[in-house]
C-alpha atoms as a PDB file:
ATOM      1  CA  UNK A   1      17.394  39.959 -11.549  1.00  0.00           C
ATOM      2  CA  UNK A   2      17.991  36.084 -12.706  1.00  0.00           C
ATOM      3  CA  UNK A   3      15.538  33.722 -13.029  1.00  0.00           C
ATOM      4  CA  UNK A   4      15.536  30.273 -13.510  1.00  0.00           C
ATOM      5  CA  UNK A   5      12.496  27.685 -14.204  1.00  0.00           C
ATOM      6  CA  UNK A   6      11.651  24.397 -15.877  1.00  0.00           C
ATOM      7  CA  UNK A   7       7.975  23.887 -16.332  1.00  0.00           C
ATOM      8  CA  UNK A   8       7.164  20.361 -14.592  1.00  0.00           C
ATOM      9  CA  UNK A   9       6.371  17.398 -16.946  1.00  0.00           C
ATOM     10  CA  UNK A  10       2.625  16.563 -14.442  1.00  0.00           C
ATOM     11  CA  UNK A  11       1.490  17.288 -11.476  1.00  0.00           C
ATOM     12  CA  UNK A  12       0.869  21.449 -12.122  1.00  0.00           C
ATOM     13  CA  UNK A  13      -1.919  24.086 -12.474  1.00  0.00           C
ATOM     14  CA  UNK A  14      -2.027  27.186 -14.839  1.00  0.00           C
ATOM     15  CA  UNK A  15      -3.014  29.994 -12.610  1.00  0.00           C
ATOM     16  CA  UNK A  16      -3.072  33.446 -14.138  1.00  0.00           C
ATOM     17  CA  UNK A  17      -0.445  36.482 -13.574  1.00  0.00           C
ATOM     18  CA  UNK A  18      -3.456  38.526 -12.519  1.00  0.00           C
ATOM     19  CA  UNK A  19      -4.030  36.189  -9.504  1.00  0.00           C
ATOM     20  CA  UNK A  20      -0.684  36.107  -8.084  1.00  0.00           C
ATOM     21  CA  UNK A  21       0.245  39.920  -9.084  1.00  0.00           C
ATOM     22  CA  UNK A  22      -3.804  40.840  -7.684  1.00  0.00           C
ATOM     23  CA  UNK A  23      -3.277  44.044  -6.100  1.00  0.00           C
ATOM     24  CA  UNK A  24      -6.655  43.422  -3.491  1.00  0.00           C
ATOM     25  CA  UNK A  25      -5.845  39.924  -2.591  1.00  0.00           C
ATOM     26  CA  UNK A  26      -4.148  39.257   0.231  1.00  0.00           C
ATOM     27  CA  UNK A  27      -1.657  36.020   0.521  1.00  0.00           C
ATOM     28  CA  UNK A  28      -4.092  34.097   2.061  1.00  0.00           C
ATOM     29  CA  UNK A  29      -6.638  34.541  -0.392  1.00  0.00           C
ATOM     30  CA  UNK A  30      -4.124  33.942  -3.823  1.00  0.00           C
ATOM     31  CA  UNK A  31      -3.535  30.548  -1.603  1.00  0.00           C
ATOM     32  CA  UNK A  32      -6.702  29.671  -1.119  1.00  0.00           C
ATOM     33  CA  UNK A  33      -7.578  30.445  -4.825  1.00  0.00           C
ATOM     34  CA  UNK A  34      -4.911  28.485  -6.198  1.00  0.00           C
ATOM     35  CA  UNK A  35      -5.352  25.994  -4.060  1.00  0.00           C
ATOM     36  CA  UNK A  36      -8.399  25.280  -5.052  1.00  0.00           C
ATOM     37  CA  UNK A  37      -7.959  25.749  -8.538  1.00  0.00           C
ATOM     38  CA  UNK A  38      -5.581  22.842  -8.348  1.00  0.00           C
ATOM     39  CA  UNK A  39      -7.545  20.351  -7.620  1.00  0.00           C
ATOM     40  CA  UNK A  40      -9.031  17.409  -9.756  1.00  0.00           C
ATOM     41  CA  UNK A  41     -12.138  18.457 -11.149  1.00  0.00           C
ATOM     42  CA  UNK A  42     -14.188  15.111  -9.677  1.00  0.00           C
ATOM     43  CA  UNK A  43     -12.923  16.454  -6.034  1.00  0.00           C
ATOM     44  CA  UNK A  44     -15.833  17.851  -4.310  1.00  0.00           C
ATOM     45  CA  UNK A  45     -14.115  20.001  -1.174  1.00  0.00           C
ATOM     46  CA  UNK A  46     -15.458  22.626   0.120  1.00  0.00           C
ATOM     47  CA  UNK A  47     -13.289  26.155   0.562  1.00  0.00           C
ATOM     48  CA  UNK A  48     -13.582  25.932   4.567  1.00  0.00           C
ATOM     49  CA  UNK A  49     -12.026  22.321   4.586  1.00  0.00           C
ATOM     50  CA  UNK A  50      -9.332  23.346   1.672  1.00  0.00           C
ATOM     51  CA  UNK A  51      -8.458  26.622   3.549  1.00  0.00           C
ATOM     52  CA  UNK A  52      -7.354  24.043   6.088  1.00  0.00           C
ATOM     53  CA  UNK A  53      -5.506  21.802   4.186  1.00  0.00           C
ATOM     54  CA  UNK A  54      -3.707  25.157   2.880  1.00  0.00           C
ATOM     55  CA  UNK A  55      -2.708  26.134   6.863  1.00  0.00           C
ATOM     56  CA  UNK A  56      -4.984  28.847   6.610  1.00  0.00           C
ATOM     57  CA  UNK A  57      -6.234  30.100  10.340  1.00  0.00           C
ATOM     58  CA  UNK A  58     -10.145  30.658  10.558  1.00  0.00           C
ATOM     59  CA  UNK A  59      -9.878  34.649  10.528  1.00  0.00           C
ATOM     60  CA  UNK A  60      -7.242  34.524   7.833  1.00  0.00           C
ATOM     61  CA  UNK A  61      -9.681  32.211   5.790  1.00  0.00           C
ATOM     62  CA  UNK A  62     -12.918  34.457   6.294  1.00  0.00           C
ATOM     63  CA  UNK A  63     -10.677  37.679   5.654  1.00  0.00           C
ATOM     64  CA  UNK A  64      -9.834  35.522   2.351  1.00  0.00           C
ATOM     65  CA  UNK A  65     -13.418  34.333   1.437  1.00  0.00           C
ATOM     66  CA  UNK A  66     -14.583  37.655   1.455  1.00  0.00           C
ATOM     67  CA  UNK A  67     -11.647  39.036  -0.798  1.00  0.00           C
ATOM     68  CA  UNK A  68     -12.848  36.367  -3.335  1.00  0.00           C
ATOM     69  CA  UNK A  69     -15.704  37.221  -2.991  1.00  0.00           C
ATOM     70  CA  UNK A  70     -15.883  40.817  -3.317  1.00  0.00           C
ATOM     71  CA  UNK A  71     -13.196  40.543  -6.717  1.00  0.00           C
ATOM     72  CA  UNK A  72     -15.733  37.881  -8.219  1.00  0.00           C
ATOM     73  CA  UNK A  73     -13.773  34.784  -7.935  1.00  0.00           C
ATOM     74  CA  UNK A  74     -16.073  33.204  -5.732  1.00  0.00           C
ATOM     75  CA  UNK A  75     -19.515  32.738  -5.877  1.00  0.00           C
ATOM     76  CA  UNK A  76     -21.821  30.878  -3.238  1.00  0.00           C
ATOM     77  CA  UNK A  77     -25.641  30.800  -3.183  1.00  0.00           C
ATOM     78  CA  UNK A  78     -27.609  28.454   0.487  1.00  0.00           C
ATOM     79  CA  UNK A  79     -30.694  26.726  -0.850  1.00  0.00           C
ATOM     80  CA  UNK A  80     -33.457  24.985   0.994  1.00  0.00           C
ATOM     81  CA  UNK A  81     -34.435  21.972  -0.555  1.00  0.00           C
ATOM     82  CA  UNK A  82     -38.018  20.471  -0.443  1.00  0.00           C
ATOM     83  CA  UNK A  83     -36.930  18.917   3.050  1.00  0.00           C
ATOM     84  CA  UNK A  84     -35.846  21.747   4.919  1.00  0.00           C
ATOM     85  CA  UNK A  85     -32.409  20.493   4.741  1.00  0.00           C
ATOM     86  CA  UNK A  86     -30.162  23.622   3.807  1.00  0.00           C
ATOM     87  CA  UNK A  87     -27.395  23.218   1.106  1.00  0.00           C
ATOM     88  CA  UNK A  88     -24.348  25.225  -0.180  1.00  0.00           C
ATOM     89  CA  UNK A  89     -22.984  25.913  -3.683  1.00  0.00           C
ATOM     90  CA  UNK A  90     -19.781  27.013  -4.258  1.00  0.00           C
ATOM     91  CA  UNK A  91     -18.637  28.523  -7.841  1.00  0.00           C
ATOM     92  CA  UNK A  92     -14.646  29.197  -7.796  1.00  0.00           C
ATOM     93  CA  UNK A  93     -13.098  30.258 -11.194  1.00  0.00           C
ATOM     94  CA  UNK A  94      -9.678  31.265 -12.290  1.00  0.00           C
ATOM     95  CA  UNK A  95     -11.447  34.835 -13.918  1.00  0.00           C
ATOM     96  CA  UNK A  96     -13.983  36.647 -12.348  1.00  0.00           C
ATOM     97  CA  UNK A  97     -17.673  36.759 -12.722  1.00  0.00           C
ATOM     98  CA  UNK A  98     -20.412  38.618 -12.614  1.00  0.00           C
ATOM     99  CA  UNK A  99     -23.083  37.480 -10.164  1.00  0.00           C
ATOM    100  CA  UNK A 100     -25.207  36.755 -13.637  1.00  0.00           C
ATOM    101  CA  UNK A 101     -22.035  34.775 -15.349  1.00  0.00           C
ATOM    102  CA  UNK A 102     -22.048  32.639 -12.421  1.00  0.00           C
ATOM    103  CA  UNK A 103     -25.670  32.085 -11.954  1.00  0.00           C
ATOM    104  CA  UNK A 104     -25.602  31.342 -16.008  1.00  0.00           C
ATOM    105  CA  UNK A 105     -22.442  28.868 -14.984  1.00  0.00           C
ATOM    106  CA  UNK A 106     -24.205  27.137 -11.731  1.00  0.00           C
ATOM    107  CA  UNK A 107     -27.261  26.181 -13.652  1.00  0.00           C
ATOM    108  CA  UNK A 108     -25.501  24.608 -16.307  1.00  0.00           C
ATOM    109  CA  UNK A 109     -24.848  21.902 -13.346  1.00  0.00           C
ATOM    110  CA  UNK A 110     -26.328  18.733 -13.218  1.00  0.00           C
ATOM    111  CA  UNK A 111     -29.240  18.412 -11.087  1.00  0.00           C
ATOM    112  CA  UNK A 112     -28.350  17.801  -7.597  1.00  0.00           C
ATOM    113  CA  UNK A 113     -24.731  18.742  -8.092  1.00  0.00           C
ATOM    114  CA  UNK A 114     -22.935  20.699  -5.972  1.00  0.00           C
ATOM    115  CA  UNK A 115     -20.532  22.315  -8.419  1.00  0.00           C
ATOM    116  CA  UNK A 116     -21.151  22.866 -11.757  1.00  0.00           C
ATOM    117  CA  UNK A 117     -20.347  20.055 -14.271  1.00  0.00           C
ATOM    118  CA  UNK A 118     -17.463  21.057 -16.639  1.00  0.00           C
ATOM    119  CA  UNK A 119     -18.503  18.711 -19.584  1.00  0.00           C
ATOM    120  CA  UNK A 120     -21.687  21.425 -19.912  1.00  0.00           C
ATOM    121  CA  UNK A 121     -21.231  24.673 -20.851  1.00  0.00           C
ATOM    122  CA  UNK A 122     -24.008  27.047 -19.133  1.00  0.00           C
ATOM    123  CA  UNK A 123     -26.856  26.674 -22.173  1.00  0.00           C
ATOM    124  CA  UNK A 124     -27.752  24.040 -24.286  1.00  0.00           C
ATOM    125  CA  UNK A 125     -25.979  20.766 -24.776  1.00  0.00           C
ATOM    126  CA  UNK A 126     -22.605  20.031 -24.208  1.00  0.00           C
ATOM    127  CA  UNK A 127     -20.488  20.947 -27.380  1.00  0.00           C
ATOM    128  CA  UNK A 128     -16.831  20.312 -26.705  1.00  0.00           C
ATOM    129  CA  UNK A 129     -15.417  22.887 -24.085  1.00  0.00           C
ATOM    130  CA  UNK A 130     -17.279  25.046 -22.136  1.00  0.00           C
ATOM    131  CA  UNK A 131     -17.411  28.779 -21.988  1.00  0.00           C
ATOM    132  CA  UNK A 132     -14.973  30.031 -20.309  1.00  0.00           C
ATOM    133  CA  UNK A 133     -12.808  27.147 -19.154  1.00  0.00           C
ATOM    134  CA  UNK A 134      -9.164  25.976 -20.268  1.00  0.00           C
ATOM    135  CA  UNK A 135      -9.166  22.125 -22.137  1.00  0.00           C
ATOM    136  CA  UNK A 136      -9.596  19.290 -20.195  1.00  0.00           C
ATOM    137  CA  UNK A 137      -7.357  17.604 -17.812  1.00  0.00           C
ATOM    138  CA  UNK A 138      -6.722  13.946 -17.087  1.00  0.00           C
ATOM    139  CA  UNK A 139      -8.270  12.622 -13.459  1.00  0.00           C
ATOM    140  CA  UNK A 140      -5.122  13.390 -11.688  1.00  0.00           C
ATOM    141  CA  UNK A 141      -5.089  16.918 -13.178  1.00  0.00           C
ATOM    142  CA  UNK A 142      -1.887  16.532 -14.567  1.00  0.00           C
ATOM    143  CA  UNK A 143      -0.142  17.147 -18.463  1.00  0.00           C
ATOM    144  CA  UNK A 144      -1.716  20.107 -18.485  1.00  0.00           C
ATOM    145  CA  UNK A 145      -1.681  21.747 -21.845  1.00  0.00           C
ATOM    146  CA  UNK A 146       0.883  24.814 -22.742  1.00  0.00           C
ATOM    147  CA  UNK A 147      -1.144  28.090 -22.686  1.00  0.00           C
ATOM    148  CA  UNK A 148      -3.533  28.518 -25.998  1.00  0.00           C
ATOM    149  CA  UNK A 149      -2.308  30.891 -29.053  1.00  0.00           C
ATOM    150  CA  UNK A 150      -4.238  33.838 -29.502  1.00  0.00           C
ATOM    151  CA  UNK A 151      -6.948  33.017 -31.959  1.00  0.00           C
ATOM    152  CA  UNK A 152      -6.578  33.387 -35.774  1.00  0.00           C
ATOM    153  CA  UNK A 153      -8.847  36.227 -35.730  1.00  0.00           C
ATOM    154  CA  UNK A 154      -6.241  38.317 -33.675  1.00  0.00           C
ATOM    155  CA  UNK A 155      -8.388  38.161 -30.441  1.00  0.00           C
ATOM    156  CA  UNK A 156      -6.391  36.376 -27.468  1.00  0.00           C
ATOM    157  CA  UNK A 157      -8.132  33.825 -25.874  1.00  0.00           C
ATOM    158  CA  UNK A 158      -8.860  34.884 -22.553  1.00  0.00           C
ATOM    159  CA  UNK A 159     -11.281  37.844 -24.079  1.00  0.00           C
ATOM    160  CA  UNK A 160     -12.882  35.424 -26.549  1.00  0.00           C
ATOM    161  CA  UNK A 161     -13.601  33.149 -23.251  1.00  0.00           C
ATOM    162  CA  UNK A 162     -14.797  36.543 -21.533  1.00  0.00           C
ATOM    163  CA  UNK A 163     -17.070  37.369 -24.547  1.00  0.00           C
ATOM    164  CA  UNK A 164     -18.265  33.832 -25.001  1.00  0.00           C
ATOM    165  CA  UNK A 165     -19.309  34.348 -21.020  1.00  0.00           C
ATOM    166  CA  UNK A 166     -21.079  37.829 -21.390  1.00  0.00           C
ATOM    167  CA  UNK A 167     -23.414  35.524 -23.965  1.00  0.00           C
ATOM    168  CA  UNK A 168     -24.657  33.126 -22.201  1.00  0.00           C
ATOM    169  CA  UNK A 169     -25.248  34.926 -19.500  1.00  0.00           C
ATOM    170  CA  UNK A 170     -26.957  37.358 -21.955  1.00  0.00           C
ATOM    171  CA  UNK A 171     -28.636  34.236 -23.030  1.00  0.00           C
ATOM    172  CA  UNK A 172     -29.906  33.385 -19.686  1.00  0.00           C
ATOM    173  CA  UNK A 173     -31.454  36.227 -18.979  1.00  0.00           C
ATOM    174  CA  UNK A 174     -33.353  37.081 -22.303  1.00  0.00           C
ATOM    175  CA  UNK A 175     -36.075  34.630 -23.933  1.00  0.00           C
ATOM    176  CA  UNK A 176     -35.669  36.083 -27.043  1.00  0.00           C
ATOM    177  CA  UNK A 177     -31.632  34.932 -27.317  1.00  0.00           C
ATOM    178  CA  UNK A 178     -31.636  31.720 -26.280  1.00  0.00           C
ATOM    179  CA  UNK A 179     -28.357  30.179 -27.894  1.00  0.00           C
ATOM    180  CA  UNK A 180     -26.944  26.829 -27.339  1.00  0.00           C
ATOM    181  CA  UNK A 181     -23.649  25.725 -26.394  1.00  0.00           C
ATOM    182  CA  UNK A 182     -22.786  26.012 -30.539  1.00  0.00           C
ATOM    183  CA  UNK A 183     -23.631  29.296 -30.644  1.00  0.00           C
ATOM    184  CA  UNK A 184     -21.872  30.507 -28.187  1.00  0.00           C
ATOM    185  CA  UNK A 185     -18.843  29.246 -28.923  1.00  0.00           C
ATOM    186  CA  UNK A 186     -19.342  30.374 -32.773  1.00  0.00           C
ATOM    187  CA  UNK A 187     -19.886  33.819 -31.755  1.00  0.00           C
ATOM    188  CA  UNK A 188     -17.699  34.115 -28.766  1.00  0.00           C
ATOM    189  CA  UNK A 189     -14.594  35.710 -31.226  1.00  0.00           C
ATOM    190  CA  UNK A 190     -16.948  38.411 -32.296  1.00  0.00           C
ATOM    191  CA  UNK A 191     -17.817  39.511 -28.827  1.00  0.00           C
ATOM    192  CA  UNK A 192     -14.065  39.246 -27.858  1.00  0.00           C
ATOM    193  CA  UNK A 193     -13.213  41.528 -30.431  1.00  0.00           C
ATOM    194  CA  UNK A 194     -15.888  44.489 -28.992  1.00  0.00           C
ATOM    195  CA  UNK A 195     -13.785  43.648 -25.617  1.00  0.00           C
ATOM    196  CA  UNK A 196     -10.678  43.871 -27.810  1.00  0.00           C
ATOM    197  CA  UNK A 197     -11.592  47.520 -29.064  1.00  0.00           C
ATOM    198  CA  UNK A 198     -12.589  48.656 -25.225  1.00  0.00           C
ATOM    199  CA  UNK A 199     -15.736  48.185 -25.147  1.00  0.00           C
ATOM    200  CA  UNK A 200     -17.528  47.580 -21.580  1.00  0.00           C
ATOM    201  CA  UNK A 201     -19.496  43.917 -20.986  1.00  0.00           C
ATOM    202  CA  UNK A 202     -22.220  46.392 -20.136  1.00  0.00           C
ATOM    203  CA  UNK A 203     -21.899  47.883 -23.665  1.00  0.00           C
ATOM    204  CA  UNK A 204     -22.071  44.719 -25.043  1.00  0.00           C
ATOM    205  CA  UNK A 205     -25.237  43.244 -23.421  1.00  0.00           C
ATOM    206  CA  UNK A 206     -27.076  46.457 -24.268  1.00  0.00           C
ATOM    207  CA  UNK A 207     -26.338  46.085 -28.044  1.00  0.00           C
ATOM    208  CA  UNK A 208     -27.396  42.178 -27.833  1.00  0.00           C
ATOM    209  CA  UNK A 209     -30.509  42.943 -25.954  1.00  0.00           C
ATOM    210  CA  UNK A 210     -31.786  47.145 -26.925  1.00  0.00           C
ATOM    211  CA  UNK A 211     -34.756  47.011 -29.061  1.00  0.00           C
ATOM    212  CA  UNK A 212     -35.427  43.219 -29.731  1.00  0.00           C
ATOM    213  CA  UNK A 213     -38.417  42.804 -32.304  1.00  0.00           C
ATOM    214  CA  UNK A 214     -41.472  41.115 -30.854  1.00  0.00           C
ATOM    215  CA  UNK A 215     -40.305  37.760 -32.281  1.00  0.00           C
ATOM    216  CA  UNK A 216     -36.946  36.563 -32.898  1.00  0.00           C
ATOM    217  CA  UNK A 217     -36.996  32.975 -34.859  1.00  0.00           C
ATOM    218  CA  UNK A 218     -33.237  33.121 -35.270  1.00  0.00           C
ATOM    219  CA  UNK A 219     -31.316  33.966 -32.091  1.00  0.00           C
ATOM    220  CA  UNK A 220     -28.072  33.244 -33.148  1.00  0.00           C
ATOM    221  CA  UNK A 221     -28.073  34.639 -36.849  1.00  0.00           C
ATOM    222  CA  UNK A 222     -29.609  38.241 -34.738  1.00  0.00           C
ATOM    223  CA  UNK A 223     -26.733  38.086 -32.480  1.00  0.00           C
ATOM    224  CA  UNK A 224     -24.369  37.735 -35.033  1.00  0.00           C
ATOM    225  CA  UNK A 225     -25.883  40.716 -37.185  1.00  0.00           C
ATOM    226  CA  UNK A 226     -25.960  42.629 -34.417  1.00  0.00           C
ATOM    227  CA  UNK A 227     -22.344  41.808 -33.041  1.00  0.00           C
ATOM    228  CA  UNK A 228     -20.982  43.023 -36.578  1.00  0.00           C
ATOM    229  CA  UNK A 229     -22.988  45.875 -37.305  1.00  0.00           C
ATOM    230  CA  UNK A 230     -22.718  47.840 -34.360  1.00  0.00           C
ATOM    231  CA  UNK A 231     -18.858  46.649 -33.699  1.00  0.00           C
ATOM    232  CA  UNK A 232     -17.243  49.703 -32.224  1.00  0.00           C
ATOM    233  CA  UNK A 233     -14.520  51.584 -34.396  1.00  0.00           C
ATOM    234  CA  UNK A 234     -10.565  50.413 -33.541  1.00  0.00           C
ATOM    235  CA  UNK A 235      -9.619  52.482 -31.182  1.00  0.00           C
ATOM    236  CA  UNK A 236      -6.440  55.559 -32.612  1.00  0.00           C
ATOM    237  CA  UNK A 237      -3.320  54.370 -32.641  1.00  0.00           C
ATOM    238  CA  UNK A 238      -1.131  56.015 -30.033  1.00  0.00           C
ATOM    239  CA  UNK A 239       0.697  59.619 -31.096  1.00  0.00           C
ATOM    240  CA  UNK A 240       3.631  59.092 -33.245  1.00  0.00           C
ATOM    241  CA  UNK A 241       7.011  60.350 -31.333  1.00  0.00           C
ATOM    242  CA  UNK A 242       8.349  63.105 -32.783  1.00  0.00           C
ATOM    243  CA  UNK A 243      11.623  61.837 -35.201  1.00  0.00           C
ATOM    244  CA  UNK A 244      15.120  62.561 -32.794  1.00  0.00           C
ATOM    245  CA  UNK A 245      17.142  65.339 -34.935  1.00  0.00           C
ATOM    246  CA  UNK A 246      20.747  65.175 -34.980  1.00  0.00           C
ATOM    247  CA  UNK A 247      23.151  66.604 -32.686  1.00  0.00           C
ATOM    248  CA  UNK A 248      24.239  70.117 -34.079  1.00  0.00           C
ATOM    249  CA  UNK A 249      26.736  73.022 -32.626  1.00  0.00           C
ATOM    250  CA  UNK A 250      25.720  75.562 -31.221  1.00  0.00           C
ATOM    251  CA  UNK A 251      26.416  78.879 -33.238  1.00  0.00           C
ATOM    252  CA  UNK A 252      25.598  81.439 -30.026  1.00  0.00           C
ATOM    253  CA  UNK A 253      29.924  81.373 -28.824  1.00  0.00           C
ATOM    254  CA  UNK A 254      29.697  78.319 -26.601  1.00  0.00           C
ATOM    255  CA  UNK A 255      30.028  75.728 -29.442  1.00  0.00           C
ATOM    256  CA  UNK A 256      29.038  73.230 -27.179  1.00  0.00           C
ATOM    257  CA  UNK A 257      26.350  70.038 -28.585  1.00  0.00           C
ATOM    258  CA  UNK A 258      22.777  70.152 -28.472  1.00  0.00           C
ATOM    259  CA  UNK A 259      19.895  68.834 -30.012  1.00  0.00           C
ATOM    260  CA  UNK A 260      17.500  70.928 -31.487  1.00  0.00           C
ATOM    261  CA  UNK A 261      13.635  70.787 -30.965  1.00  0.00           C
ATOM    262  CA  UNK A 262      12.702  72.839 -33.472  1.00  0.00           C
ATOM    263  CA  UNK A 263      15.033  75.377 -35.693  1.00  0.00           C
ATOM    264  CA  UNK A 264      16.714  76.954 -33.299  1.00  0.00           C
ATOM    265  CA  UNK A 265      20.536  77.488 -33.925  1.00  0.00           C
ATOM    266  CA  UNK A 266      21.280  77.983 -30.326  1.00  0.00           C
ATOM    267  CA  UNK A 267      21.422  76.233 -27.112  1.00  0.00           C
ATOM    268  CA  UNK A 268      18.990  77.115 -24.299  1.00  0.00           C
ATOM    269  CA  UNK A 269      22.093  78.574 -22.265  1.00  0.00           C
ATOM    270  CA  UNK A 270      22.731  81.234 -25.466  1.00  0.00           C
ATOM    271  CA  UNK A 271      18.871  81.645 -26.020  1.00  0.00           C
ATOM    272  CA  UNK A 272      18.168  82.662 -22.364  1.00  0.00           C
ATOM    273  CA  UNK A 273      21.599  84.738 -22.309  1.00  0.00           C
ATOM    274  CA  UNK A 274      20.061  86.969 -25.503  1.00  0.00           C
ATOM    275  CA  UNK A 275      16.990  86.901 -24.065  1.00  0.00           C
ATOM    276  CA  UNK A 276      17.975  88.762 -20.527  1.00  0.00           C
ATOM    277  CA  UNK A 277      20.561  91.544 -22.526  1.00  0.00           C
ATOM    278  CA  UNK A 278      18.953  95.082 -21.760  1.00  0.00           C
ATOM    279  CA  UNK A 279      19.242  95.819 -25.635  1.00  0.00           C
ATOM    280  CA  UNK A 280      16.630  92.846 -26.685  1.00  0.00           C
ATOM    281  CA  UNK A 281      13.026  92.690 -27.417  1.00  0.00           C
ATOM    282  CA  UNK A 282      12.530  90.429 -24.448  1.00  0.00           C
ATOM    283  CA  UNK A 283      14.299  92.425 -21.646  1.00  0.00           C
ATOM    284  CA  UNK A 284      12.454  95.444 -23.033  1.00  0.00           C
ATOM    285  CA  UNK A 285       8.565  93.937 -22.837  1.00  0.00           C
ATOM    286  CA  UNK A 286       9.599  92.986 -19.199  1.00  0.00           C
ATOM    287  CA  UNK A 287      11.039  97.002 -18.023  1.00  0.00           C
ATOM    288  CA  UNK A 288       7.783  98.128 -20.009  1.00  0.00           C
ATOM    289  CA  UNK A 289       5.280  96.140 -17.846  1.00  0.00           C
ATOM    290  CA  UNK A 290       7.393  96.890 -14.616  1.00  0.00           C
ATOM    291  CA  UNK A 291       7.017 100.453 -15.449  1.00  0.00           C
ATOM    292  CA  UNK A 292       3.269  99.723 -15.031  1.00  0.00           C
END
């Protein structure tokens, strides 16, 4: 199999391999994803009217929705507001999220927004880029950036932007760790490294939030304590293969090549031809049981 590509100068979107290769998602729904995904970020259009602009039929689209859905990369939440007027929020992300990562991510929007605002990560104030998202664009989304190195610590990216996720939302949801945007960004390596060793984001929450004292007066220096204390151990190295022993002749008549697992001086033809001769030990065990 050839291939051939040149990566466009503008005018592209990074989407990841485990979109298009998604073994639940249908076509319509990796189209409707990336689609979506490559728009500007000041575009504000909904999935129904972008599944259209795609050529997606109505049944393909809700078939599609509710693939995105179910896998996490879509998120949607119908508010009433104070004037009985009904409103929709959409969340769409290249990774997917737990219904608490999202909620974390929607209310990091600005008031009255319908999507959430990029330029603010999910707690605090804005610190540079926010959990969980790739650098900035320009208006037209286009010079996107070549995909980012793994990190000096030896954690790739995408689990540091995973880990950096699992705290704010763990933030969100506990009083006792609020972090800002600083924080989470300062500690997201170490809780991409407990994803790096195979831990579970359930794992991790529970040794961020088990057993909190009554008062915490430094959230971010407990997390960090805790995030290097109770690291898991690095997973065992896979089993060393066995070193391949040279090709010897074998000394039972045949002389033919073979290579030996053990000590054996044979073949497996000459071994199982001793073996079945009336005069050896084998053949014998085998006419005692019969005789049984």
């Amino acid at each position: 199999m050839l291939r051939h590509a040149i990566s466009p100068e503008r005018f592209f979107s990074q989407v990841p391999n485990e979109i298009i290769r998604h073994p639940r998602l249908s076509a319509a729904a990796v189209r409707l994803l990336t689609w979506q995904l490559s728009l500007p970020r000041d575009v504000d259009v909904p999935l129904s009217e972008t599944a259209a602009q795609a050529g997606i039929k109505k049944t393909a689209f809700i078939r599609a929705k509710r693939e995105l859905v179910a896998e996490g990369y879509v998120h949607e939440w119908r508010r009433q507001g104070t004037g009985g007027r009904w409103t929709t929020t959409q969340l769409v992300s290249n990774v997917p999220l737990t219904p608490d990562e999202a909620v974390a991510l929607r209310d990091g929007a600005a008031p009255g927004s319908s999507q959430p605002t990029v330029e603010e990560p999910a707690v605090g104030e804005p610190e540079g880029r926010a959990v969980g998202r790739y650098p900035d664009n320009t208006e037209e989304n286009t010079d996107n950036p070549s995909p980012q190195p793994p990190a000096a610590c030896g954690v790739p990216q995408p689990l540091i932007d995973r880990g950096g996720l699992v705290l704010a939302s763990v933030s969100h949801r506990e009083r006792k760790l609020r972090l800002t945007g600083r924080d989470v960004q300062g500690l997201a390596a170490l809780a991409g490294e407990w994803l790096l060793r195979g831990a579970t984001v359930k794992e991790l929450r529970e040794a961020l939030t088990d057993g909190l004292p009554e008062r915490v007066h430094a959230p971010a220096a407990l997390a960090r304590d805790r995030l290097v204390r109770k690291m898991p151990e690095t997973p065992p190295l896979g089993v060393t293969e066995p070193a391949v022993r040279a090709l010897q002749t074998c000394e039972g008549g045949c002389e033919r090549a073979f290579r030996p697992v053990g000590e054996e001086t044979q073949c497996r033809d000459c071994r199982l031809d001793v073996a079945a001769r009336p005069d050896s030990g084998w053949a014998a065990a085998q006419a005692s049981q019969l005789a049984y």
